[in-house]
PDB file of N, CA and C in Angstrom:
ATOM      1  N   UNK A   1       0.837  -1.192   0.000  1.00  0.00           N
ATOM      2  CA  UNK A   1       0.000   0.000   0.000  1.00  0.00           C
ATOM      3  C   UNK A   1       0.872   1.243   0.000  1.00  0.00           C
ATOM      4  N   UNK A   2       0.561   2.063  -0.636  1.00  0.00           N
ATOM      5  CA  UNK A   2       1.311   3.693  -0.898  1.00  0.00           C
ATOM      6  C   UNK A   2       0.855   4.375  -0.058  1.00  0.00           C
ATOM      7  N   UNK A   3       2.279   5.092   0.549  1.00  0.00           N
ATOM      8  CA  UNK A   3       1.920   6.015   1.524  1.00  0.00           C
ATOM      9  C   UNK A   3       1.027   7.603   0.903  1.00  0.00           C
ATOM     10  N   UNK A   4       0.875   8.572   1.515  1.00  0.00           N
ATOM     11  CA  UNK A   4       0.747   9.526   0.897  1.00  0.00           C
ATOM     12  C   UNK A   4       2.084  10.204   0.406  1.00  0.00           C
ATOM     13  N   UNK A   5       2.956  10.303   0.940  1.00  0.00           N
ATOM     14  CA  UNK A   5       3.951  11.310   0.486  1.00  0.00           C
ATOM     15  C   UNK A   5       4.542  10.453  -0.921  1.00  0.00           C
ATOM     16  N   UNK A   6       4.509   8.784  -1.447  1.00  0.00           N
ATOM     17  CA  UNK A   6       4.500   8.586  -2.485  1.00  0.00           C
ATOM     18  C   UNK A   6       3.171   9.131  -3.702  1.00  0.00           C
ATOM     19  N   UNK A   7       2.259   9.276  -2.969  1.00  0.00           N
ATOM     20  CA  UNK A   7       1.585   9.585  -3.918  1.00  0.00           C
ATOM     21  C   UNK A   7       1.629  11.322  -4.537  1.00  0.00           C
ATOM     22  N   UNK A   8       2.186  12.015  -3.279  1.00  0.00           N
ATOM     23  CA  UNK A   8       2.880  13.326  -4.180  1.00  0.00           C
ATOM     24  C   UNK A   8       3.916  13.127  -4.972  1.00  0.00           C
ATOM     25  N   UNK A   9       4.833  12.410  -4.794  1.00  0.00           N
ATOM     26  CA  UNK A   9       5.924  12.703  -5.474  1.00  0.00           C
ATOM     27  C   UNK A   9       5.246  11.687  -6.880  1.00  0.00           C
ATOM     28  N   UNK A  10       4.370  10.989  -6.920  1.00  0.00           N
ATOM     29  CA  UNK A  10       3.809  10.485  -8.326  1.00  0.00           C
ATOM     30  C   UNK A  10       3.059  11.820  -9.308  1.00  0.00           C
ATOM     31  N   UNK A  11       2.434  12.248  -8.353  1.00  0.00           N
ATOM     32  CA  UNK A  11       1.688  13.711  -8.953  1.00  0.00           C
ATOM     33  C   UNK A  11       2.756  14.843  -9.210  1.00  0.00           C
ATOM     34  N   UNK A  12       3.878  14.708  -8.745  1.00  0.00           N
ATOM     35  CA  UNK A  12       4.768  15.537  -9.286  1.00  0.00           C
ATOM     36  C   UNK A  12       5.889  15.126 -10.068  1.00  0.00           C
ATOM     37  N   UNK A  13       5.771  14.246 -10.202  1.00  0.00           N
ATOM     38  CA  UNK A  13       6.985  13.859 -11.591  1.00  0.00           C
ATOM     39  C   UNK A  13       6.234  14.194 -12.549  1.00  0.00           C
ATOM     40  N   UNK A  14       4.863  13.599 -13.264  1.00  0.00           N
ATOM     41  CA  UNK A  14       5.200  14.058 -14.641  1.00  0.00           C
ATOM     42  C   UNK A  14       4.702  15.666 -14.626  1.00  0.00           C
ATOM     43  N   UNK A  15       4.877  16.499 -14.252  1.00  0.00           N
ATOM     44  CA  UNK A  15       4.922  17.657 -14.351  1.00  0.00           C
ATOM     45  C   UNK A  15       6.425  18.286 -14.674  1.00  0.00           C
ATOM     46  N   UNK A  16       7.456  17.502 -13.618  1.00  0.00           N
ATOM     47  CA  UNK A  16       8.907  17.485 -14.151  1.00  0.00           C
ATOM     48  C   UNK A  16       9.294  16.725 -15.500  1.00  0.00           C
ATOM     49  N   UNK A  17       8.408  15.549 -15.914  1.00  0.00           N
ATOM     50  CA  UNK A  17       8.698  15.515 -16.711  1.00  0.00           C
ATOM     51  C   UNK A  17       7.863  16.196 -18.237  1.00  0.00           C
ATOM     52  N   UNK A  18       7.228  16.721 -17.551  1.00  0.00           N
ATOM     53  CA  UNK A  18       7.263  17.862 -18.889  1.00  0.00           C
ATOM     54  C   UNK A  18       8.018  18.749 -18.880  1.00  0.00           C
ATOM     55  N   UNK A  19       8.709  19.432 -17.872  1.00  0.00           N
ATOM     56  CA  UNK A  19       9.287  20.819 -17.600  1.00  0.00           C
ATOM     57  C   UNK A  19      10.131  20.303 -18.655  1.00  0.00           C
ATOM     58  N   UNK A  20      11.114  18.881 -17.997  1.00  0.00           N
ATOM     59  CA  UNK A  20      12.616  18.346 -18.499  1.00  0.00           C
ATOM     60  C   UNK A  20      12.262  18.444 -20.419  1.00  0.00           C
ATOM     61  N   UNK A  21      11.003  17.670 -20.254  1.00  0.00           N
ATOM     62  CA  UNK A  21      10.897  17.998 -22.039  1.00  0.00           C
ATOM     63  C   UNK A  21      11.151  19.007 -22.811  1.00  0.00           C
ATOM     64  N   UNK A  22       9.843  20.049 -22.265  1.00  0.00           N
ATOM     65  CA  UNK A  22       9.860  21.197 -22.765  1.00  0.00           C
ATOM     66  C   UNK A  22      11.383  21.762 -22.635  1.00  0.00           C
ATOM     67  N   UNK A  23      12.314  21.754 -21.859  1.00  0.00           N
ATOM     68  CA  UNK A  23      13.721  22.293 -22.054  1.00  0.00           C
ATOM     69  C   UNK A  23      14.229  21.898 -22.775  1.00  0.00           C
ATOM     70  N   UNK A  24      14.461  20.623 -23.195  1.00  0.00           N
ATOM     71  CA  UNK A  24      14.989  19.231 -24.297  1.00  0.00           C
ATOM     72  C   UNK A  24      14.476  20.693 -25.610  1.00  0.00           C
ATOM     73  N   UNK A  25      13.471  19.978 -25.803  1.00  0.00           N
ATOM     74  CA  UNK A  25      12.730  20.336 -26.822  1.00  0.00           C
ATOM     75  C   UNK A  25      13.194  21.740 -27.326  1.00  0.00           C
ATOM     76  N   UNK A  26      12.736  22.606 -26.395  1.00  0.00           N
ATOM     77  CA  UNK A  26      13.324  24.272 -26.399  1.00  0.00           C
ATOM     78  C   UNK A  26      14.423  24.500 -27.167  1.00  0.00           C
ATOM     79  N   UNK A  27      15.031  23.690 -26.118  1.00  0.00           N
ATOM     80  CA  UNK A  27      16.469  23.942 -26.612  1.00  0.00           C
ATOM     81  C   UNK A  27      17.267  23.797 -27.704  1.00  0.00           C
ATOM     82  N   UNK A  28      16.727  22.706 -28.152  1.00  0.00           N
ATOM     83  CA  UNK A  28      17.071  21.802 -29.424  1.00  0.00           C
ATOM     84  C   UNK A  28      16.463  22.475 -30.915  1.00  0.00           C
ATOM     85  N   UNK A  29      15.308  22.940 -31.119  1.00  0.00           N
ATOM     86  CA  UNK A  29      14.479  23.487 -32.030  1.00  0.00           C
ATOM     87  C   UNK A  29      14.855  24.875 -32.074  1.00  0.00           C
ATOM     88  N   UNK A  30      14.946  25.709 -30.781  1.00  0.00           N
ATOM     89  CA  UNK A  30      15.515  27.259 -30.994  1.00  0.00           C
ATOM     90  C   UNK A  30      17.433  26.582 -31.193  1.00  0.00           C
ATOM     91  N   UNK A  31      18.060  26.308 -31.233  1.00  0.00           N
ATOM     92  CA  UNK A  31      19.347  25.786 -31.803  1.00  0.00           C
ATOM     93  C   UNK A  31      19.207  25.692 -33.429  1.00  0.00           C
ATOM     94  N   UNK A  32      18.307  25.153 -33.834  1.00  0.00           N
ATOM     95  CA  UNK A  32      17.800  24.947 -34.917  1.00  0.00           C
ATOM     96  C   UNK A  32      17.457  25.778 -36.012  1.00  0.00           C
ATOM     97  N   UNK A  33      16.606  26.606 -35.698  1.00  0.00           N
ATOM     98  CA  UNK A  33      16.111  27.720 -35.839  1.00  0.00           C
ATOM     99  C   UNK A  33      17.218  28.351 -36.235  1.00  0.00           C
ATOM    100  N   UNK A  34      18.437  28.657 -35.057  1.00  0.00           N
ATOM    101  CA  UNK A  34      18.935  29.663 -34.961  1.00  0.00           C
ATOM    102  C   UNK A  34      20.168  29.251 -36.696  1.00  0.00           C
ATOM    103  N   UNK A  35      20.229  28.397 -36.317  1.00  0.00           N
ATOM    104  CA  UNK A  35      21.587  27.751 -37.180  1.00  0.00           C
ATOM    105  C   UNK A  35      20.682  27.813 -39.226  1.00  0.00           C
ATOM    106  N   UNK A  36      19.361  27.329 -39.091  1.00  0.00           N
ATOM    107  CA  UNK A  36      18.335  27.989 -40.432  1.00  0.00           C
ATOM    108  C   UNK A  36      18.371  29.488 -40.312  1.00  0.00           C
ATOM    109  N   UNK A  37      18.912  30.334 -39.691  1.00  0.00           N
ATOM    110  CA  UNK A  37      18.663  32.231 -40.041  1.00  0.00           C
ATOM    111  C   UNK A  37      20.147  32.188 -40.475  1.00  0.00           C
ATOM    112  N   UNK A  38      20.806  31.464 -39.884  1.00  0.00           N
ATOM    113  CA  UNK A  38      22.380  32.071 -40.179  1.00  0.00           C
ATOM    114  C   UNK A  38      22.451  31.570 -41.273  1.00  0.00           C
ATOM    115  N   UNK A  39      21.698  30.301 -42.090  1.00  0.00           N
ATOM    116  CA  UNK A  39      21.937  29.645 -43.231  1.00  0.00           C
ATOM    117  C   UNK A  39      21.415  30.881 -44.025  1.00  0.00           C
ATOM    118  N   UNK A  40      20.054  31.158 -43.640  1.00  0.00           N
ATOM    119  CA  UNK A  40      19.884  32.096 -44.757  1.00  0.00           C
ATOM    120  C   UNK A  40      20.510  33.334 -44.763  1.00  0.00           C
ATOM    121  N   UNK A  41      21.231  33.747 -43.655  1.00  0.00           N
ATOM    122  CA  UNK A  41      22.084  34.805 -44.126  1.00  0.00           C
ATOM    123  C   UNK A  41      23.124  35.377 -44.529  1.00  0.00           C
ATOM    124  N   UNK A  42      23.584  33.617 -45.347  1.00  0.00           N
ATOM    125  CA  UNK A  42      24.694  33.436 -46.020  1.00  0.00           C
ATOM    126  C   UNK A  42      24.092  33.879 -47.478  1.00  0.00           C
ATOM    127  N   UNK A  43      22.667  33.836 -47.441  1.00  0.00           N
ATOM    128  CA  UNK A  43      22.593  34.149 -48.806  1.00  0.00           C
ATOM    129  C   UNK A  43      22.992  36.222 -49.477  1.00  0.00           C
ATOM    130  N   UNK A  44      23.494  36.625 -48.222  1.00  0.00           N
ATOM    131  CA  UNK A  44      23.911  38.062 -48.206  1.00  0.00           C
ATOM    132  C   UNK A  44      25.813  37.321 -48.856  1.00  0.00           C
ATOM    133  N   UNK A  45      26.058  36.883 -49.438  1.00  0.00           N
ATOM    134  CA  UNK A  45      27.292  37.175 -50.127  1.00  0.00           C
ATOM    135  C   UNK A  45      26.919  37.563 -51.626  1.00  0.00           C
ATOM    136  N   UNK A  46      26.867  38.554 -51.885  1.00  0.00           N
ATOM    137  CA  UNK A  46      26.946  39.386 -52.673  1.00  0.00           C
ATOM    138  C   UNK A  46      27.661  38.514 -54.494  1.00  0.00           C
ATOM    139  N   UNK A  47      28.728  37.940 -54.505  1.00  0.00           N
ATOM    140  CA  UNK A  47      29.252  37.287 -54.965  1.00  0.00           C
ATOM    141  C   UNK A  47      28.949  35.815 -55.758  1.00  0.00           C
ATOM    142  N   UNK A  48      28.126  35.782 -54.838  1.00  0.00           N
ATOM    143  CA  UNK A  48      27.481  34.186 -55.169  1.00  0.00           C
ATOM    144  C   UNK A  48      25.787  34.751 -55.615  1.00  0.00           C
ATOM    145  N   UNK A  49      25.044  36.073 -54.851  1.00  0.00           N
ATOM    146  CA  UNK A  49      23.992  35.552 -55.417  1.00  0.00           C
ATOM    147  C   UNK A  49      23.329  36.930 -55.802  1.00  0.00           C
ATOM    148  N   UNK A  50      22.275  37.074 -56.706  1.00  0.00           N
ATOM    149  CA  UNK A  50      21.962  38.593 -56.912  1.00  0.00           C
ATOM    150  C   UNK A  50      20.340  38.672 -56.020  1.00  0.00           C
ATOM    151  N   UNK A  51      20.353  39.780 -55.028  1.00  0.00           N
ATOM    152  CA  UNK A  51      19.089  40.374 -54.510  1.00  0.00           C
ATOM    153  C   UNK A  51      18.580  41.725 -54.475  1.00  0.00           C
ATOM    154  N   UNK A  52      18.018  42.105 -54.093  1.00  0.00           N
ATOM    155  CA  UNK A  52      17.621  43.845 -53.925  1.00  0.00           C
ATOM    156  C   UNK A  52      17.282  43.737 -52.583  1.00  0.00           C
ATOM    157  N   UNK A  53      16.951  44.982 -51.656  1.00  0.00           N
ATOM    158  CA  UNK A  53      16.531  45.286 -51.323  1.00  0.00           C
ATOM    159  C   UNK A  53      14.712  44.546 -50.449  1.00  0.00           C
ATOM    160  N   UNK A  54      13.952  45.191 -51.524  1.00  0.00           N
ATOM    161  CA  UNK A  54      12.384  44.309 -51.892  1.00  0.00           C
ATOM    162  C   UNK A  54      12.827  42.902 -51.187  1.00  0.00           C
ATOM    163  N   UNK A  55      13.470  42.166 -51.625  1.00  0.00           N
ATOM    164  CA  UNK A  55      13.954  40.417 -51.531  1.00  0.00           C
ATOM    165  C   UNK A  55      14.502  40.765 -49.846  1.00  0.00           C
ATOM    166  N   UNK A  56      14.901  41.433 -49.307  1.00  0.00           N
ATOM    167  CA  UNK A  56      15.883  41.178 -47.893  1.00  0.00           C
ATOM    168  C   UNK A  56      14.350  41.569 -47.097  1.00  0.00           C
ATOM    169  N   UNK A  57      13.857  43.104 -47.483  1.00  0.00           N
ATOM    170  CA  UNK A  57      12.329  43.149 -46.581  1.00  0.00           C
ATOM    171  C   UNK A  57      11.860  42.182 -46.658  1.00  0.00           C
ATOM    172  N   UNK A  58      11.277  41.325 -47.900  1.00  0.00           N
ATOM    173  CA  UNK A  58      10.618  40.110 -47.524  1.00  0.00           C
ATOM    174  C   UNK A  58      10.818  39.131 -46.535  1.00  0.00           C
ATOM    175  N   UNK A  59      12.263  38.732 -47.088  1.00  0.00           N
ATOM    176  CA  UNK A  59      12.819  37.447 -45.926  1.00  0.00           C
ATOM    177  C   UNK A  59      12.242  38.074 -44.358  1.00  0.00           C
ATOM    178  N   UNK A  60      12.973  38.866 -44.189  1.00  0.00           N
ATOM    179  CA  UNK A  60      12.706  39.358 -42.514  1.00  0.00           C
ATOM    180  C   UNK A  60      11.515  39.736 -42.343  1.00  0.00           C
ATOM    181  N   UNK A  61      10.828  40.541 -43.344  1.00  0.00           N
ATOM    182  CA  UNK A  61       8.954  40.314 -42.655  1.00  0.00           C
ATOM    183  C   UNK A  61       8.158  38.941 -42.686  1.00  0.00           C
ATOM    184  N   UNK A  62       8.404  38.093 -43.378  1.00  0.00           N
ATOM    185  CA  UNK A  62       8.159  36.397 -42.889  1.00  0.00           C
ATOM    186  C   UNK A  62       8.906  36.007 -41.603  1.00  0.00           C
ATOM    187  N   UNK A  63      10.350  36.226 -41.784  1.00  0.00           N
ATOM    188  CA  UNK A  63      10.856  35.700 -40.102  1.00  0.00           C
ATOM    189  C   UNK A  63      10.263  36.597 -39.039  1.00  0.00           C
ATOM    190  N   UNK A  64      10.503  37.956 -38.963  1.00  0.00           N
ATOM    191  CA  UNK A  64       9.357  38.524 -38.469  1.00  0.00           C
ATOM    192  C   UNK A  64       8.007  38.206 -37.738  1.00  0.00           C
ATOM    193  N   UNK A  65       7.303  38.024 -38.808  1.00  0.00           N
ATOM    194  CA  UNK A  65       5.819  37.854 -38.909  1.00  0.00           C
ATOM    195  C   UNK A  65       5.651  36.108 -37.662  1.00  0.00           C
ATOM    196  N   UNK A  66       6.656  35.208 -38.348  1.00  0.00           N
ATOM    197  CA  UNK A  66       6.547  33.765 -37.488  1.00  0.00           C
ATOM    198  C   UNK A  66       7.135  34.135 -36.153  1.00  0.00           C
ATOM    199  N   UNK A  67       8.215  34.875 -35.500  1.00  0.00           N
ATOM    200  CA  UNK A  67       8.177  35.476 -34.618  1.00  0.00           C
ATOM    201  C   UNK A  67       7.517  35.988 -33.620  1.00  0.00           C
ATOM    202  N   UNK A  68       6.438  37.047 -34.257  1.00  0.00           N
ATOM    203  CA  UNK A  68       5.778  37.447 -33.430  1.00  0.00           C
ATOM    204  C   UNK A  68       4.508  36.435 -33.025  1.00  0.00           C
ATOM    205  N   UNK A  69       4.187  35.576 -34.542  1.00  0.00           N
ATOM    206  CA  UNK A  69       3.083  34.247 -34.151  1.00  0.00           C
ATOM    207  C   UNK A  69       3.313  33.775 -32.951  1.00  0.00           C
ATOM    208  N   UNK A  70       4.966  33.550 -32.739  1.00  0.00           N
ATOM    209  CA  UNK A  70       5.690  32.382 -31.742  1.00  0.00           C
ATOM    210  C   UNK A  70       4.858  33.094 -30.673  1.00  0.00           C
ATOM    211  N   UNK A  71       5.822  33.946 -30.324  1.00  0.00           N
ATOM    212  CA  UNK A  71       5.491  34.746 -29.156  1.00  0.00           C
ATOM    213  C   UNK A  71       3.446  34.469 -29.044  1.00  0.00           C
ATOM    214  N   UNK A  72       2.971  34.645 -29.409  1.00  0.00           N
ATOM    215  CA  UNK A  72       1.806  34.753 -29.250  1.00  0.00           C
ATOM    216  C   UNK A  72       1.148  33.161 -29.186  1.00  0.00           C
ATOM    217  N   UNK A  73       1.690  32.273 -29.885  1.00  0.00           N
ATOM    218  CA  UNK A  73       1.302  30.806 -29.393  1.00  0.00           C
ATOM    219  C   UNK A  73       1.626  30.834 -27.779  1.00  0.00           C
ATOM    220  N   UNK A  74       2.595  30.992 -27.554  1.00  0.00           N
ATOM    221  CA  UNK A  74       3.399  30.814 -26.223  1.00  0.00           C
ATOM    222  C   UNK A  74       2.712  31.579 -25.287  1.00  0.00           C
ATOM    223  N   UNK A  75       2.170  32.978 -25.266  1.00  0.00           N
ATOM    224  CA  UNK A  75       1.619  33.695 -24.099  1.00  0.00           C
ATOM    225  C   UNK A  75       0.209  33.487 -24.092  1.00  0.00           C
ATOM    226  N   UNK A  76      -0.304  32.750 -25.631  1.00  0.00           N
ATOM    227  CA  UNK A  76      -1.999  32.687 -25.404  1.00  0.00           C
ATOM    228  C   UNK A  76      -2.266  31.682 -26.194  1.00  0.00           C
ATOM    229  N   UNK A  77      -3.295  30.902 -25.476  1.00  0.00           N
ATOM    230  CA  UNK A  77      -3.661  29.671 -26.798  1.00  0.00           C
ATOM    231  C   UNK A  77      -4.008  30.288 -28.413  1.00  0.00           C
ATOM    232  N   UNK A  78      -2.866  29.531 -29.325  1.00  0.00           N
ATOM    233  CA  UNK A  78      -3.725  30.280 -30.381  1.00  0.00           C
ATOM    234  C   UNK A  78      -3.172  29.483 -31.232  1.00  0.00           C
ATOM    235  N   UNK A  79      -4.158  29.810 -32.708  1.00  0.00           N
ATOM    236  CA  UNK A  79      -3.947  28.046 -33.513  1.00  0.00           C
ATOM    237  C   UNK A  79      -2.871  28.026 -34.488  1.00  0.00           C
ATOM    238  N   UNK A  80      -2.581  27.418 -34.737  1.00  0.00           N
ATOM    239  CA  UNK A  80      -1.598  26.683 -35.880  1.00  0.00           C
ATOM    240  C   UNK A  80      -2.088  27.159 -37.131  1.00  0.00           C
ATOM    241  N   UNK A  81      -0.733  27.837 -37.609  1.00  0.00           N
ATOM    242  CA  UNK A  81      -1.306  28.560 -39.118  1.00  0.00           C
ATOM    243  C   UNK A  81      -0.659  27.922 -40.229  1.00  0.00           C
ATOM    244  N   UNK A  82      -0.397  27.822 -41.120  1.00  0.00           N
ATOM    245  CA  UNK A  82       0.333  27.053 -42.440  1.00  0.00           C
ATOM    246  C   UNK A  82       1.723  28.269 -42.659  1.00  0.00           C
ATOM    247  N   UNK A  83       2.515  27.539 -42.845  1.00  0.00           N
ATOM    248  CA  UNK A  83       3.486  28.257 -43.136  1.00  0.00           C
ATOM    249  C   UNK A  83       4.110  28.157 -45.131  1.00  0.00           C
ATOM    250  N   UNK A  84       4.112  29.484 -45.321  1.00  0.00           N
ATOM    251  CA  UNK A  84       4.163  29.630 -47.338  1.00  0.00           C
ATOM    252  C   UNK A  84       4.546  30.679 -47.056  1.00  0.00           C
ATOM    253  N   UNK A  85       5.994  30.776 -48.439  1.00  0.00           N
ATOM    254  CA  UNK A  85       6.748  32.072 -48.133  1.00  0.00           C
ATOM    255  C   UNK A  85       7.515  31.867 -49.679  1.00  0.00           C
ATOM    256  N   UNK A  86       7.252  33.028 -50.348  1.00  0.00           N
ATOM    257  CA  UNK A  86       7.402  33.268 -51.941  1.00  0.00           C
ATOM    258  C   UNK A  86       7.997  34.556 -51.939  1.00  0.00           C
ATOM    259  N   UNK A  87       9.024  34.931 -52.583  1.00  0.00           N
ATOM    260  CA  UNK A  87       9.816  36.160 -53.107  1.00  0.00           C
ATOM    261  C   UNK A  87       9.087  36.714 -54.205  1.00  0.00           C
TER     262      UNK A  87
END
């Protein structure tokens, strides 16, 4: 028979183990993320590729724009949008 103080520490693990996830997870995907912006901002060598202006606002008002989505999934329930992004 289980005492009570096992039965807190049952009600509180998987709460740790979401925390532990969500950090896993966090961590791993914003790493990710971060290492896809620097990819695309190799496409600023001049040398290798031709853009304007028009083309650089775009990129960053899409990264932008999913940005501020993030933020807003995260502080308030809110739904899942499709992601499409054309020059």
């Amino acid at each position: 028979m289980e005492n009570s103080a096992s039965k807190v520490t049952n009600i509180r693990q998987p709460a740790r183990n979401k925390r532990a996830k969500f950090v896993e997870l966090a961590q791993s995907r914003t790493t990710n993320a971060i290492r896809a912006i620097r990819v695309i901002g190799k496409l600023g060598n001049r040398a290798a590729y031709e853009y304007d202006e028009s083309d650089v606002k775009k990129i960053v008002g899409a990264l932008t724009k999913e940005i501020e989505a993030l933020r807003a999934r995260m502080l308030t329930r809110g739904s899942k949008q499709s992601v499409e992004f054309k020059l």
